[in-house]
C-alpha atoms as a PDB file:
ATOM      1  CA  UNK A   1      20.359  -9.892  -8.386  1.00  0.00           C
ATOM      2  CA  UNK A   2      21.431  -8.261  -5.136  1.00  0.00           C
ATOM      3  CA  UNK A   3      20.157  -9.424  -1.587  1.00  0.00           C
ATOM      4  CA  UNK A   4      17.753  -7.674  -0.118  1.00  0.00           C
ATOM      5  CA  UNK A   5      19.026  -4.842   2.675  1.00  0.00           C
ATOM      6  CA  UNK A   6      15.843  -4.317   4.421  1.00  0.00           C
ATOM      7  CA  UNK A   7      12.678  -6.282   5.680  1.00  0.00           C
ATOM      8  CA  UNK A   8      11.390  -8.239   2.792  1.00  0.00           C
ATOM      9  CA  UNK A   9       8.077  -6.573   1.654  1.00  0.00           C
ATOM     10  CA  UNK A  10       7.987  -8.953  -1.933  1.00  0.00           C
ATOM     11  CA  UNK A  11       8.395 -12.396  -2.980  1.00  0.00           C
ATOM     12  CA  UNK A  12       8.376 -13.489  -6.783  1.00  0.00           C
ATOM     13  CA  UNK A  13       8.539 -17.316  -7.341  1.00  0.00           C
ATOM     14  CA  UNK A  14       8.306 -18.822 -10.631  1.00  0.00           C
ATOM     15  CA  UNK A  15      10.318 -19.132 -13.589  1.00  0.00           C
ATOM     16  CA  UNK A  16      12.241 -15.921 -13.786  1.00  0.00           C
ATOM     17  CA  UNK A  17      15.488 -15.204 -14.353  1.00  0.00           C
ATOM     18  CA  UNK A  18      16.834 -12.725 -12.129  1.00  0.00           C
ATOM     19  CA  UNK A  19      16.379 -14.851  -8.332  1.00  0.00           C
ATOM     20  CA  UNK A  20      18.954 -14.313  -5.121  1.00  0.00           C
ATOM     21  CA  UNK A  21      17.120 -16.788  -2.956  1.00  0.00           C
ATOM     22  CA  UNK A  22      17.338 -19.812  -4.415  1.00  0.00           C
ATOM     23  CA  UNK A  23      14.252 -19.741  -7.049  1.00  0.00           C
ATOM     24  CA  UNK A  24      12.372 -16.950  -5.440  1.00  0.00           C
ATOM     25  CA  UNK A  25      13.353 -13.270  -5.570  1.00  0.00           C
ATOM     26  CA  UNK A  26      13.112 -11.376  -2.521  1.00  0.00           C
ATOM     27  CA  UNK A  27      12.591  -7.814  -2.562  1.00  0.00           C
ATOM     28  CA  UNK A  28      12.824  -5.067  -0.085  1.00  0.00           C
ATOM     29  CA  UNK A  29      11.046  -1.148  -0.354  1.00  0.00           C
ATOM     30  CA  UNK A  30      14.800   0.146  -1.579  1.00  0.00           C
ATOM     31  CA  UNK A  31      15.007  -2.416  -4.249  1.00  0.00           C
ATOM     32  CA  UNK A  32      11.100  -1.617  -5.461  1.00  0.00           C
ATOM     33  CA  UNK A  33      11.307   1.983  -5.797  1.00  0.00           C
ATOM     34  CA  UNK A  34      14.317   1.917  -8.087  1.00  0.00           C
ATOM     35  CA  UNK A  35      11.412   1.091 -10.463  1.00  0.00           C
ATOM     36  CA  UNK A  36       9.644   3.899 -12.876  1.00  0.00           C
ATOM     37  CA  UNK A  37       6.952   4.910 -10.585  1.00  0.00           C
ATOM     38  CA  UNK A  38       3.387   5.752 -11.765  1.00  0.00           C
ATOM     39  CA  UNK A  39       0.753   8.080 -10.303  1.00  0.00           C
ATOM     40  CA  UNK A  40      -2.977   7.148 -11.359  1.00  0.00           C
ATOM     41  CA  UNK A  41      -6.060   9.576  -9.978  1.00  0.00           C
ATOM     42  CA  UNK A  42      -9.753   7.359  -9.754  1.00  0.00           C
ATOM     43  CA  UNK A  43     -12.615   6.413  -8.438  1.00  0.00           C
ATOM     44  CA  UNK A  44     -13.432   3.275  -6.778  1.00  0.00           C
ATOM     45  CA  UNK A  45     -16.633   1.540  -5.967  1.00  0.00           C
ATOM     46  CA  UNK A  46     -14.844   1.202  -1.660  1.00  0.00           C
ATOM     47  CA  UNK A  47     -13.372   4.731  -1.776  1.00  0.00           C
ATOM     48  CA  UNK A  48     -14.793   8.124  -1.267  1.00  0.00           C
ATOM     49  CA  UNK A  49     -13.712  10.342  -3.941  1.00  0.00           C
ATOM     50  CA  UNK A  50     -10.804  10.674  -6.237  1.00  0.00           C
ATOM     51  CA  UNK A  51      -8.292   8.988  -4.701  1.00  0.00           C
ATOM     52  CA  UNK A  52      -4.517   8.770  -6.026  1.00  0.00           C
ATOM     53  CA  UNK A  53      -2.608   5.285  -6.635  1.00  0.00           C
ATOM     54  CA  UNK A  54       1.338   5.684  -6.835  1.00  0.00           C
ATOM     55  CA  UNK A  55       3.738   2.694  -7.359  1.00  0.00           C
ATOM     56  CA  UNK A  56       5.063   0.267 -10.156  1.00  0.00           C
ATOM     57  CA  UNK A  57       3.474  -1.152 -12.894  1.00  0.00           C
ATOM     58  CA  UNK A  58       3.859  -5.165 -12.389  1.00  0.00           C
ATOM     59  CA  UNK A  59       4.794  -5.212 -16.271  1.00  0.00           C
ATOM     60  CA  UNK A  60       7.642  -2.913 -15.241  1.00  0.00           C
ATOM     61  CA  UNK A  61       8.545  -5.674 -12.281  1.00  0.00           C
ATOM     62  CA  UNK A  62       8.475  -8.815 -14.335  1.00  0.00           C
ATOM     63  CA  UNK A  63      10.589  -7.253 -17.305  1.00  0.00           C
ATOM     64  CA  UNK A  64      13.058  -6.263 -14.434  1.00  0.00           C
ATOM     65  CA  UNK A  65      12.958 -10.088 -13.152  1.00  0.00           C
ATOM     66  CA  UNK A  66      13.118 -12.010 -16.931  1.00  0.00           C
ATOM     67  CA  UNK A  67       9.600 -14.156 -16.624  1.00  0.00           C
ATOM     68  CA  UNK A  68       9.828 -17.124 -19.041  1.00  0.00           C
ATOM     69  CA  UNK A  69       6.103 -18.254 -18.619  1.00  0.00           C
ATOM     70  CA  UNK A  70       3.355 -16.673 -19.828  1.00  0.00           C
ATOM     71  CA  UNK A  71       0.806 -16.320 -16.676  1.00  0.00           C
ATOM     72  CA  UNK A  72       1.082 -14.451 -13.634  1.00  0.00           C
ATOM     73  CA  UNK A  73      -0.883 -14.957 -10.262  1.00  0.00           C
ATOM     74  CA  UNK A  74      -0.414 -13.267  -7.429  1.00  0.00           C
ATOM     75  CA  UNK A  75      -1.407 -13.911  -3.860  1.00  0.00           C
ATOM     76  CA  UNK A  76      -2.318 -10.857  -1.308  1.00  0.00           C
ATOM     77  CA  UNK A  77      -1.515 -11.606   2.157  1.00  0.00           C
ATOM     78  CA  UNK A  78      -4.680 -12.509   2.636  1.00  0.00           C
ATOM     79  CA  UNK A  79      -4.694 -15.520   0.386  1.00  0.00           C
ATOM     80  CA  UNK A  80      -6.713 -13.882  -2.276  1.00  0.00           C
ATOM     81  CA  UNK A  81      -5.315 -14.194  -5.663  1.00  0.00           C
ATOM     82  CA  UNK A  82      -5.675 -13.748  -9.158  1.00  0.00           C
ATOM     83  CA  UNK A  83      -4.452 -15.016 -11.990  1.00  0.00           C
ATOM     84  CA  UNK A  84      -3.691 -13.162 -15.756  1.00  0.00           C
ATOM     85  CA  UNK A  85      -1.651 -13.554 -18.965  1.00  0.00           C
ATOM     86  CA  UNK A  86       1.413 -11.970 -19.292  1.00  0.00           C
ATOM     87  CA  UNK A  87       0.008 -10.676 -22.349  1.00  0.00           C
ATOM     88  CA  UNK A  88      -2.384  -7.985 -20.787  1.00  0.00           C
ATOM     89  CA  UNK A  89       0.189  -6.237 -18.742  1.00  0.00           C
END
């Protein structure tokens, strides 16, 4: 996997295949958007309105990156986290 050329705005540690810092990957905006990107229109219980979502779909990400395990948490900034099967993406 190529190095990011930007300011790192990802970090994927685990076991996946495709790493190019050590066991992480690191991932800049560039590297992200060369993704299939998504648009979804909703409702949310903190938003006024229909509001649209555009980005990635994380299935889209870890097939990109070659998970071996079979769960998947992720940690916001923030600290908070969840946790799901690879199965449901």
């Amino acid at each position: 996997m190529i190095e990011p050329g930007a300011e790192v705005i990802l970090e994927v540690e685990g076991t996946i295949r495709d790493t190019n810092a050590g066991d992480r990957s690191l991932l800049d905006r560039a590297m992200l958007d060369q993704l299939s990107q998504r648009e979804l229109r909703t409702s949310t219980v903190v938003t006024d309105g229909i509001n649209k979502f555009e980005g990635f779909l994380l299935r889209d990400l870890l097939e990109a990156l070659g998970p071996e395990g079979d769960k998947v948490v992720a940690t916001a900034l923030n600290d908070y986290f969840g946790k799901m099967g690879t199965d449901v993406l």
